[in-house]
C-alpha atoms as a PDB file:
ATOM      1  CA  UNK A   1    -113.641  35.381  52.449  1.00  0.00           C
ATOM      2  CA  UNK A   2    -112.798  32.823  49.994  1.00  0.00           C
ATOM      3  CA  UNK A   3    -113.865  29.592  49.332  1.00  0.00           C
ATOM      4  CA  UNK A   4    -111.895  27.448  48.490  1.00  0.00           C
ATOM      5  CA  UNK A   5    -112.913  24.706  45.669  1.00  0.00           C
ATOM      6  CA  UNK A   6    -113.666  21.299  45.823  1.00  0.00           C
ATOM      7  CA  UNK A   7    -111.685  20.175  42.252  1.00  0.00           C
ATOM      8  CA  UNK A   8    -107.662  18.905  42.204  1.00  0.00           C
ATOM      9  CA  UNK A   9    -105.036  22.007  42.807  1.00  0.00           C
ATOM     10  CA  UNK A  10    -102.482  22.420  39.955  1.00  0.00           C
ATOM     11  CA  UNK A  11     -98.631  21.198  40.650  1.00  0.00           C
ATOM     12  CA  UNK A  12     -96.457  23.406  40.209  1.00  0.00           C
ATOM     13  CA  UNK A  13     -93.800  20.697  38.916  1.00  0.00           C
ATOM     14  CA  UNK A  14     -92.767  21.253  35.083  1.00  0.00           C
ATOM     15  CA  UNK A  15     -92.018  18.926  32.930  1.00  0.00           C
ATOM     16  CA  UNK A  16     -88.816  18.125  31.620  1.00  0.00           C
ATOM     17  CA  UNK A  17     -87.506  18.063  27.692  1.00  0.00           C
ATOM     18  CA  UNK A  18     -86.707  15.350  26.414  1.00  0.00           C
ATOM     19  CA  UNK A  19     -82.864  15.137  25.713  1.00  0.00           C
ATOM     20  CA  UNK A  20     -81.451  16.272  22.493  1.00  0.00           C
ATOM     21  CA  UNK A  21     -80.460  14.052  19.690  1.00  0.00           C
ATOM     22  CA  UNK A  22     -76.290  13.528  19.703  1.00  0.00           C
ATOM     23  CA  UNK A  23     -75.045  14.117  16.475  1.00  0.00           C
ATOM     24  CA  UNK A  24     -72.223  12.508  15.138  1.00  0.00           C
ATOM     25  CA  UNK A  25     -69.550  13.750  12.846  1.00  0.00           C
ATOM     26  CA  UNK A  26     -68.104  10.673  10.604  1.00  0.00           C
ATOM     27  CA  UNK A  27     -64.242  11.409  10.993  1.00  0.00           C
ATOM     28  CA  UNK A  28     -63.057  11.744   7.465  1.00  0.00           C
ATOM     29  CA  UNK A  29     -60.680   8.533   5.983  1.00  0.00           C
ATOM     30  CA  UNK A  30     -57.042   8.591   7.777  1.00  0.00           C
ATOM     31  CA  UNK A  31     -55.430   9.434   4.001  1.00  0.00           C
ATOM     32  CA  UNK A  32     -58.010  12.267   3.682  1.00  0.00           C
ATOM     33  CA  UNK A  33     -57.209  14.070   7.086  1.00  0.00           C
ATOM     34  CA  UNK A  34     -55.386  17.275   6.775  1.00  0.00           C
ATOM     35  CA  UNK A  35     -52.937  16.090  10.192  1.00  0.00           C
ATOM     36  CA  UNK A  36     -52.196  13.299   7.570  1.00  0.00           C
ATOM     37  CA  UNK A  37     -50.603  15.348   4.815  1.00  0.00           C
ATOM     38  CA  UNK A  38     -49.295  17.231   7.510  1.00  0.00           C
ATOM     39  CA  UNK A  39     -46.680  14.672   8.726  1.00  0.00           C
ATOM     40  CA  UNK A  40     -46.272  13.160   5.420  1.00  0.00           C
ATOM     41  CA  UNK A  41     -45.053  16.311   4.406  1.00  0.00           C
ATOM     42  CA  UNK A  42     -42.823  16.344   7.342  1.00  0.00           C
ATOM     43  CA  UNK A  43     -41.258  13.301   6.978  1.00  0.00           C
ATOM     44  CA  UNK A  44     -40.642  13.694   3.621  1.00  0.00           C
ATOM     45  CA  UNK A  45     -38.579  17.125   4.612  1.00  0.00           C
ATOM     46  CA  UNK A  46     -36.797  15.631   7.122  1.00  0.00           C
ATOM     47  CA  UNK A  47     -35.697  12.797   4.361  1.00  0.00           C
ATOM     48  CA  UNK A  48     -34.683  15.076   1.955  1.00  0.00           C
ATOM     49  CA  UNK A  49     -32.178  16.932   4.512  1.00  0.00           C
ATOM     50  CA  UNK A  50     -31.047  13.966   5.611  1.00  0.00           C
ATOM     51  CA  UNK A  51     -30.201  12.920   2.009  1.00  0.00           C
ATOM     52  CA  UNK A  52     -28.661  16.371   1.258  1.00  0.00           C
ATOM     53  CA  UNK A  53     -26.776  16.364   4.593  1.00  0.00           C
ATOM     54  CA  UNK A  54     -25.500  12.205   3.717  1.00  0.00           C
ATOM     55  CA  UNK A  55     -24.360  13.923   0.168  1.00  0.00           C
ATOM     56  CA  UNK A  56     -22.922  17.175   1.384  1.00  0.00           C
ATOM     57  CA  UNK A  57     -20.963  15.071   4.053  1.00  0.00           C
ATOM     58  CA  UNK A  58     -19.817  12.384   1.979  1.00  0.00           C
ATOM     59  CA  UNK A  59     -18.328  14.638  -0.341  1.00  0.00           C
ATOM     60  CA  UNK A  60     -16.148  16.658   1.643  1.00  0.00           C
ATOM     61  CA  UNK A  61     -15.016  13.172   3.229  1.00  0.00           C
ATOM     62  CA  UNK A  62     -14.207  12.769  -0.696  1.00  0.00           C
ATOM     63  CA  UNK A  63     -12.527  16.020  -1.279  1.00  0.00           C
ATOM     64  CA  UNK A  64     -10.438  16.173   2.058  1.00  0.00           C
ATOM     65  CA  UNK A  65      -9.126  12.327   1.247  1.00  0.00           C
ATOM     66  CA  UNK A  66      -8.412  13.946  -2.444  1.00  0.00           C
ATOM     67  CA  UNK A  67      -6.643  16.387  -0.310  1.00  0.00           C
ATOM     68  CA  UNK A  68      -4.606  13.686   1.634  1.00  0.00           C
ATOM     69  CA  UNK A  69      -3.996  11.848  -1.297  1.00  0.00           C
ATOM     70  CA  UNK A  70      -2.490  14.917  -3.224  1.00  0.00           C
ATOM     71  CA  UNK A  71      -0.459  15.584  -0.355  1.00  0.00           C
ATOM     72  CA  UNK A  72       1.136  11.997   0.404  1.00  0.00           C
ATOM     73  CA  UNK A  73       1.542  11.708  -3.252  1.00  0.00           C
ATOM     74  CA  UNK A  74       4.014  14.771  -3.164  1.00  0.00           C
ATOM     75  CA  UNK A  75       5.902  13.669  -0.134  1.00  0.00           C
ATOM     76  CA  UNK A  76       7.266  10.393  -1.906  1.00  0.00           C
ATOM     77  CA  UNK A  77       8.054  12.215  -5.258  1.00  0.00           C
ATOM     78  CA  UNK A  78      10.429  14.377  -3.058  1.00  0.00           C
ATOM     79  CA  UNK A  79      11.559  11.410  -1.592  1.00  0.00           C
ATOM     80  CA  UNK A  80      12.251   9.538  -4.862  1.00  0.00           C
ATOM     81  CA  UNK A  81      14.104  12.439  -6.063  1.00  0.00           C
ATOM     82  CA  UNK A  82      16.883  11.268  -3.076  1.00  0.00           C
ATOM     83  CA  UNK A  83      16.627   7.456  -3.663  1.00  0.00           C
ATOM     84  CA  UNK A  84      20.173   6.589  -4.793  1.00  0.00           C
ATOM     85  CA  UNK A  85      20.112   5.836  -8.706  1.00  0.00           C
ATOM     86  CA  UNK A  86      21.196   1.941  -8.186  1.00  0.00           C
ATOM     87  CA  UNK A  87      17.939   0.909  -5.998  1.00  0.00           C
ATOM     88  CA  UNK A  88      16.272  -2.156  -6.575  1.00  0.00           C
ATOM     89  CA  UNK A  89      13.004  -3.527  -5.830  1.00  0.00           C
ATOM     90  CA  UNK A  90      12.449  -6.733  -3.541  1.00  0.00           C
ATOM     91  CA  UNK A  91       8.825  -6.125  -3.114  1.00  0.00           C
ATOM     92  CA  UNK A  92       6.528  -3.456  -1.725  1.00  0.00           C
ATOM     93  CA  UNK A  93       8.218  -3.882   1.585  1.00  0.00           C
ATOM     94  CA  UNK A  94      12.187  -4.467   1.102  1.00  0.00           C
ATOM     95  CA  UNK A  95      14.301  -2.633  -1.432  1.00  0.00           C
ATOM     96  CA  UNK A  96      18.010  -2.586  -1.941  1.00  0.00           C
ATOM     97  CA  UNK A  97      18.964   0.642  -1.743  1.00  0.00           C
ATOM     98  CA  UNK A  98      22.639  -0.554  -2.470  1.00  0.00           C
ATOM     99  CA  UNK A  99      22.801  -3.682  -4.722  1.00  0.00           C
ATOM    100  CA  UNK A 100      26.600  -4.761  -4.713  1.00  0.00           C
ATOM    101  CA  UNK A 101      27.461  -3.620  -1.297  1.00  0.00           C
ATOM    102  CA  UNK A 102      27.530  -6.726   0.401  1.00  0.00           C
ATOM    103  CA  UNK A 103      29.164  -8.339  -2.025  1.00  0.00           C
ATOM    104  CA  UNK A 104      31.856  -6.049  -2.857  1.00  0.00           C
ATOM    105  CA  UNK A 105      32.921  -5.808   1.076  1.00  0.00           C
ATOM    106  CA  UNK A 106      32.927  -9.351   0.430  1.00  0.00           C
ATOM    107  CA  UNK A 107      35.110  -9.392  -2.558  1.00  0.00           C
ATOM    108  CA  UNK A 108      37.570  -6.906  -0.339  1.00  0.00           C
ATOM    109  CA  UNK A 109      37.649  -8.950   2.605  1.00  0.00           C
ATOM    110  CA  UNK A 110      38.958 -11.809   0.353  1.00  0.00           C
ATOM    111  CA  UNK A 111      41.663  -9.612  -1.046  1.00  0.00           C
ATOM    112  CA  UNK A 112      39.586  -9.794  -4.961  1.00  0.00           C
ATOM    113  CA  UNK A 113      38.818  -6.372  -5.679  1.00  0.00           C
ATOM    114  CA  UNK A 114      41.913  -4.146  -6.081  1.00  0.00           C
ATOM    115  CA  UNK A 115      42.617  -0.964  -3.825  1.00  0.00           C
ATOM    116  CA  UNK A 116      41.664   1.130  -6.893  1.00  0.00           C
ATOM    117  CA  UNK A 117      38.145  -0.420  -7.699  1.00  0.00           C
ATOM    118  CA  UNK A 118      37.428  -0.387  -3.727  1.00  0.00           C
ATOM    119  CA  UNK A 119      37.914   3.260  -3.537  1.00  0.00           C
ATOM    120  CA  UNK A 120      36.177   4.196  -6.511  1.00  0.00           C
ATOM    121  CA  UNK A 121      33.283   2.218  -5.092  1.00  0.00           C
ATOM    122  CA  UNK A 122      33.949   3.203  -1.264  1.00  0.00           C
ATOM    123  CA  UNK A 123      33.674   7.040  -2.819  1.00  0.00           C
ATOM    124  CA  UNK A 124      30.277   6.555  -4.643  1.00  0.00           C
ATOM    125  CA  UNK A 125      28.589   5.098  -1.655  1.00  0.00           C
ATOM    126  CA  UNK A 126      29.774   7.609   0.796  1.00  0.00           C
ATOM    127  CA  UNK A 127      28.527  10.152  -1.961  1.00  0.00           C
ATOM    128  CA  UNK A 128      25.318   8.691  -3.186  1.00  0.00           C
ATOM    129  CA  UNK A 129      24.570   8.373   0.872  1.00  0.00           C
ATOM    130  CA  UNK A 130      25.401  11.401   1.811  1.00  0.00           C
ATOM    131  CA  UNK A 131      23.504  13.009  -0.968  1.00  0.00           C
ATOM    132  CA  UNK A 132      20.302  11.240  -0.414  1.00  0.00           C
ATOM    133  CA  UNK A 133      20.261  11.599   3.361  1.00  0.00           C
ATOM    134  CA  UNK A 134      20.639  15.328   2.926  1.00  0.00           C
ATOM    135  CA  UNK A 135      17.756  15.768   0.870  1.00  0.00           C
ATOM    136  CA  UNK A 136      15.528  13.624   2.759  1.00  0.00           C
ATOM    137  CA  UNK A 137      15.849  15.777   5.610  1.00  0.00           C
ATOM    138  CA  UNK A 138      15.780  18.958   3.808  1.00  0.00           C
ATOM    139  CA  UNK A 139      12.020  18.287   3.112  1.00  0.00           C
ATOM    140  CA  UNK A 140       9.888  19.862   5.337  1.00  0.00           C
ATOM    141  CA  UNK A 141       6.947  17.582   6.162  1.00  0.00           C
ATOM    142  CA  UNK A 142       4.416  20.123   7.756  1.00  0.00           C
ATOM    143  CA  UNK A 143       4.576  22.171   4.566  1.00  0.00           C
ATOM    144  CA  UNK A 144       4.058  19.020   2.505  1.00  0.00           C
ATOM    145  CA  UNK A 145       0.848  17.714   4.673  1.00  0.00           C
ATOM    146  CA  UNK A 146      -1.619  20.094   5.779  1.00  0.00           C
ATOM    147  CA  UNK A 147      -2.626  20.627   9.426  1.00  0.00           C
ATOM    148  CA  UNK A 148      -5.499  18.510   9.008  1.00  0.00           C
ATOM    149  CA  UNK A 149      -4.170  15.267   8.975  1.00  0.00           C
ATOM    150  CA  UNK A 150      -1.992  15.061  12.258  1.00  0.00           C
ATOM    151  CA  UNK A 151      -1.665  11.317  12.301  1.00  0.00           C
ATOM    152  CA  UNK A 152      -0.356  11.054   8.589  1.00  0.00           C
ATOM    153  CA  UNK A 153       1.895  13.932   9.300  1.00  0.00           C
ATOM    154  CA  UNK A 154       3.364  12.014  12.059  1.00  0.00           C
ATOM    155  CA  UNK A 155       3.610   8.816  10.568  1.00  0.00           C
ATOM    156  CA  UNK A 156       5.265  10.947   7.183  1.00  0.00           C
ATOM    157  CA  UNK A 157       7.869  12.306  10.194  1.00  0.00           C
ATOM    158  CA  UNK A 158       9.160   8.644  11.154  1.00  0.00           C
ATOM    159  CA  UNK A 159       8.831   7.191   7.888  1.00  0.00           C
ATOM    160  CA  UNK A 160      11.437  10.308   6.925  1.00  0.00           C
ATOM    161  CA  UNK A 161      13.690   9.916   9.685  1.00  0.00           C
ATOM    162  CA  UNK A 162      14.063   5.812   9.465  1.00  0.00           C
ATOM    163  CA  UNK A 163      15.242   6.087   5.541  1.00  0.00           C
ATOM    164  CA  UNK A 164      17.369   9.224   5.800  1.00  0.00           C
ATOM    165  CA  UNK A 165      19.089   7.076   8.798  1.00  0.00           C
ATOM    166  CA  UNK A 166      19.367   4.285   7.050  1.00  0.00           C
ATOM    167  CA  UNK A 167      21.112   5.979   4.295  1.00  0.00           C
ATOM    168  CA  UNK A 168      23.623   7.948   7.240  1.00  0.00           C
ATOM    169  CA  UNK A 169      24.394   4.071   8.113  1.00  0.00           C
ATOM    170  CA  UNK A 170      25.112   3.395   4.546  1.00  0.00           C
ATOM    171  CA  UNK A 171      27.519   6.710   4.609  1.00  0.00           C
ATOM    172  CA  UNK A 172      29.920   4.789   7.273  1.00  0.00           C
ATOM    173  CA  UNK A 173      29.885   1.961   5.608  1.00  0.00           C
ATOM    174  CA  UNK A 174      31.646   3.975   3.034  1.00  0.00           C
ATOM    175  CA  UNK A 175      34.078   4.909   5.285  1.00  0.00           C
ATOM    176  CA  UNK A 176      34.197   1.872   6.904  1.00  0.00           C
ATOM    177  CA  UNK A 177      35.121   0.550   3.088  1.00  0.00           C
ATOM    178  CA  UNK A 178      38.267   3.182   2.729  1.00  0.00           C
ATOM    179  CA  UNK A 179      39.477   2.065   6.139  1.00  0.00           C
ATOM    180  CA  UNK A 180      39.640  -1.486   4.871  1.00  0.00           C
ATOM    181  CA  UNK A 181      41.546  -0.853   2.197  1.00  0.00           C
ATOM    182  CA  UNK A 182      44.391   0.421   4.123  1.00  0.00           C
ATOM    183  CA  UNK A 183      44.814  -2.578   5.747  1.00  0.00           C
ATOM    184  CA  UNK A 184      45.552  -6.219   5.013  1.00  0.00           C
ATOM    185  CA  UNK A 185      44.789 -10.038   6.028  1.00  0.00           C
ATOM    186  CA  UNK A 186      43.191 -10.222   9.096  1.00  0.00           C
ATOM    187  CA  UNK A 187      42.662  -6.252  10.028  1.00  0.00           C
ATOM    188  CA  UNK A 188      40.749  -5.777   6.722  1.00  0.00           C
ATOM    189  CA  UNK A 189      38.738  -8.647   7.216  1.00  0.00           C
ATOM    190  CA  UNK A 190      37.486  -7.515  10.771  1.00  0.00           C
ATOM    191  CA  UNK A 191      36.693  -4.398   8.752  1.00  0.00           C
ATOM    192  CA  UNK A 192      34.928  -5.735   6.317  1.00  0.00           C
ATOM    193  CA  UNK A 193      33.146  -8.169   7.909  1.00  0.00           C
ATOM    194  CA  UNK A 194      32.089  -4.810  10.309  1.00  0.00           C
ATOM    195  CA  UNK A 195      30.648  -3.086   7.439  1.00  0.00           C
ATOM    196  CA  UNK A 196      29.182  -5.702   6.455  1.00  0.00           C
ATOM    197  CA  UNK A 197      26.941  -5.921  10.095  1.00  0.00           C
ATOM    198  CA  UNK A 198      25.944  -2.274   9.322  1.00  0.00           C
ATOM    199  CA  UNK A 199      25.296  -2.584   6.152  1.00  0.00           C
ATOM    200  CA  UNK A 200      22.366  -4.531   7.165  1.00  0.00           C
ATOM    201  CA  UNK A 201      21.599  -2.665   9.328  1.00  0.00           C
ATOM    202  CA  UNK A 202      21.596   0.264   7.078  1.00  0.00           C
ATOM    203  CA  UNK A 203      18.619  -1.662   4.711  1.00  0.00           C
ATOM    204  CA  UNK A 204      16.552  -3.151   7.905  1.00  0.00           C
ATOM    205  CA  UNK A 205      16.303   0.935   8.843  1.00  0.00           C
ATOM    206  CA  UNK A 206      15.480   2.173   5.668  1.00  0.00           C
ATOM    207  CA  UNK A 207      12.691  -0.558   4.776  1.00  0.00           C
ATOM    208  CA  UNK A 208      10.833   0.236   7.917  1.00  0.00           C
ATOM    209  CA  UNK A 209      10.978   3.661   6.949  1.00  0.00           C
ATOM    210  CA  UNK A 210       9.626   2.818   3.265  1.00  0.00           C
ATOM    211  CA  UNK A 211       6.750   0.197   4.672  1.00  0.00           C
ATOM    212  CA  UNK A 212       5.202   3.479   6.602  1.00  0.00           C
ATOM    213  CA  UNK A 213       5.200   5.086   3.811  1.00  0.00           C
ATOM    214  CA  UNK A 214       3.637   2.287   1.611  1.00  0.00           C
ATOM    215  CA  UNK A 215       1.369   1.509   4.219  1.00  0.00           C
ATOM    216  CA  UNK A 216      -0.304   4.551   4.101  1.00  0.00           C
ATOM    217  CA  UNK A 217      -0.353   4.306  -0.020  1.00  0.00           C
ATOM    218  CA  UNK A 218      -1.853   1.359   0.217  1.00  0.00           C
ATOM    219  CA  UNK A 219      -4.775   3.132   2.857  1.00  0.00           C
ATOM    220  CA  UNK A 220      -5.382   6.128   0.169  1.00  0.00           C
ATOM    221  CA  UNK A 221      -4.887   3.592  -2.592  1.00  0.00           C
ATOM    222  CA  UNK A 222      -2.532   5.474  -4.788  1.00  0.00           C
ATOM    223  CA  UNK A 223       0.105   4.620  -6.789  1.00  0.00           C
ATOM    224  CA  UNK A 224       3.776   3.333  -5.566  1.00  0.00           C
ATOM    225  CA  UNK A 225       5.335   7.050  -4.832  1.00  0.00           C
ATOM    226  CA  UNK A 226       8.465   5.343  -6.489  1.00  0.00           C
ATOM    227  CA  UNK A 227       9.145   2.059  -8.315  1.00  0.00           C
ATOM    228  CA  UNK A 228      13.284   0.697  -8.070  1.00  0.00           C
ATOM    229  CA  UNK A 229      14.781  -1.001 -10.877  1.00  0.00           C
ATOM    230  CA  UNK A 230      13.457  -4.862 -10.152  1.00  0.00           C
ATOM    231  CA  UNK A 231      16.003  -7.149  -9.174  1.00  0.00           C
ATOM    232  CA  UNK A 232      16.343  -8.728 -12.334  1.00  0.00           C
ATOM    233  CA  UNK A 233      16.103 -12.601 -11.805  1.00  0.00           C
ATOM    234  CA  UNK A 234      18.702 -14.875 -12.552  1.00  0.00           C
ATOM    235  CA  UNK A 235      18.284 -16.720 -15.884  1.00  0.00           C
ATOM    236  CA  UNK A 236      18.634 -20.488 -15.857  1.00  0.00           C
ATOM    237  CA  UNK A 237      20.294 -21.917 -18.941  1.00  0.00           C
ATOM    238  CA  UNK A 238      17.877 -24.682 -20.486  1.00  0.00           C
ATOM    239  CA  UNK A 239      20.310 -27.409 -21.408  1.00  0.00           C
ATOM    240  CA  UNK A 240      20.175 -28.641 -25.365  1.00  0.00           C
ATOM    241  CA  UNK A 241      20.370 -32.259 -26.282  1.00  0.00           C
ATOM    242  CA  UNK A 242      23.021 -32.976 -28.468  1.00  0.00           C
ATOM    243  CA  UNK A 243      21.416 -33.837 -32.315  1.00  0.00           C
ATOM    244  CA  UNK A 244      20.394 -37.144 -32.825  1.00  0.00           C
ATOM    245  CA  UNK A 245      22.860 -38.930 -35.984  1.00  0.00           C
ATOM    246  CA  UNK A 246      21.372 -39.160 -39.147  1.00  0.00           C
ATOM    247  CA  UNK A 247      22.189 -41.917 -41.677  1.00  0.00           C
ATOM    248  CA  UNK A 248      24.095 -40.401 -44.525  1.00  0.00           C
ATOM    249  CA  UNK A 249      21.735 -40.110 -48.096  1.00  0.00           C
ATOM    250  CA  UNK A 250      24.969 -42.259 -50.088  1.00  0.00           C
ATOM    251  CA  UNK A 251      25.577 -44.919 -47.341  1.00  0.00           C
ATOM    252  CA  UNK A 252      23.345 -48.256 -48.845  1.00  0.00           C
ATOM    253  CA  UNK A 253      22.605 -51.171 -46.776  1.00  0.00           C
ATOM    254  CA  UNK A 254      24.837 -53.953 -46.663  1.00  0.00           C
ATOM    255  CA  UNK A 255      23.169 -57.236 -48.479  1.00  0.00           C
ATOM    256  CA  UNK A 256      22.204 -60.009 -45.386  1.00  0.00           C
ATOM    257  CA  UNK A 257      24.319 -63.011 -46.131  1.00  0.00           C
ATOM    258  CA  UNK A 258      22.573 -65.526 -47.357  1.00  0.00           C
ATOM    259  CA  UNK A 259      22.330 -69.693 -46.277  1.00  0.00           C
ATOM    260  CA  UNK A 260      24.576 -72.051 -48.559  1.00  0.00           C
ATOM    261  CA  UNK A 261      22.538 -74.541 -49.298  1.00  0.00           C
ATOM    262  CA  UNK A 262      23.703 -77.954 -47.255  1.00  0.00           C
ATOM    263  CA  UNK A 263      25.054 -81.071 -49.504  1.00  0.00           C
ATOM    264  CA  UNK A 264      21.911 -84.071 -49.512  1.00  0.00           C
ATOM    265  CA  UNK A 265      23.003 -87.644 -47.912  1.00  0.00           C
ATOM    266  CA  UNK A 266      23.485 -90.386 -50.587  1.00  0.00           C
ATOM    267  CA  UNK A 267      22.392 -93.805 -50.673  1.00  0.00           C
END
């Protein structure tokens, strides 16, 4: 048997290592990381699409108002090929489309202008109207303007309408004109003075017609589609002084008369 020894037992407890160093990685500068050039690069994509997409886009905005522009600008060429030849300017917003009509129904009513003048002039209105109101509405506006502008199309469409009217008004003033000449004193002036109401009417309906169209000139900047003879304006004589008399070049002054000399007192 055994015996066991008097000196210390061994423990069986081992000792632990110490802990490991950490190491630690220095990150590399923030302009020097690879995620860095990464988004830069991104960004800088994404800004050049966005550029290219901002061009692209703003020139087919340019071409389709070239488009629109092309197309409004034919519309009033055919409608200044039916302006009657006489039509005068009062501004971009009022024209007279018939300059002497007003006063020529005038000059009837009063019994001045002779049956013969009247009809010649009640003839060329009626014609001249006629004529001009069927070509206006003999153009076709949805050939003229393309599908994609509705709202100009539209506005083209009433702008069309209001001045072919307006001329159709002027047409029975014409025959209000022939009916007036058949009759005398008081019937012809109740004629006259008839036509005269339409008349105006006639020009209110064919100026709102011509303001849509010049308002929508004036929106794709383009040129007047037609420019009237200007109402020429009324010259004002400048009155002349009558010339100043000059003295005639023989004529010689007349000699002052001189003092006779007074007798002296005597003593």
């Amino acid at each position: 048997m055994a015996i066991k020894g008097k000196g210390r037992t061994r423990s069986r407890r081992v000792i632990a290592a110490p802990p490991r160093p950490q190491l630690m990685i220095r990150k590399k500068p923030f302009i020097l990381r690879r995620s860095t050039w990464i988004g830069a690069g991104a960004v800088l994509l994404a800004g050049i699409g966005l550029l290219v997409f901002l061009a692209l886009r703003s020139s087919r905005a340019e071409a389709k108002e070239d488009r629109e522009r092309t197309a409004v600008r034919v519309f009033a060429n055919l409608i200044q090929a039916n302006i009657p030849a006489g039509a005068q300017s009062l501004g971009s917003a009022s024209n007279l489309v018939f300059p002497t009509v007003l006063q020529d129904l005038a000059s009837l009513g009063a019994g001045d202008l002779k049956a013969p003048a009247a009809t010649r002039k009640a003839n060329e209105l009626t014609r001249a109207a006629r004529e001009g109101a069927d070509g206006m509405e003999e153009i076709i506006v949805r050939r003229t303007i393309p599908d994609e502008f509705p709202q100009t199309r539209l506005e083209l469409l009433d702008a069309q309408f209001m001045m072919a009217q307006g001329l159709r008004t002027y047409e029975r003033v014409g025959g209000l004109m022939k009916a007036a000449i058949a009759e005398t004193g008081a019937q012809r002036t109740a004629i006259t003075d008839e036509a005269a109401e339409l008349a105006t009417q006639a020009g209110t309906l064919f100026d709102r017609g011509w303001t849509k169209l010049n308002n929508i000139r004036d929106r794709l900047g383009i040129a007047p589609p037609f420019n009237p003879n200007p109402v020429p304006q009324s010259s004002v004589p400048v009155p002349t002084l009558p010339p100043s008399p000059t003295p005639s070049a023989s004529a010689t002054p007349s000699p002052s008369p001189e003092p006779s000399p007074s007798a002296s007192p005597t003593g």
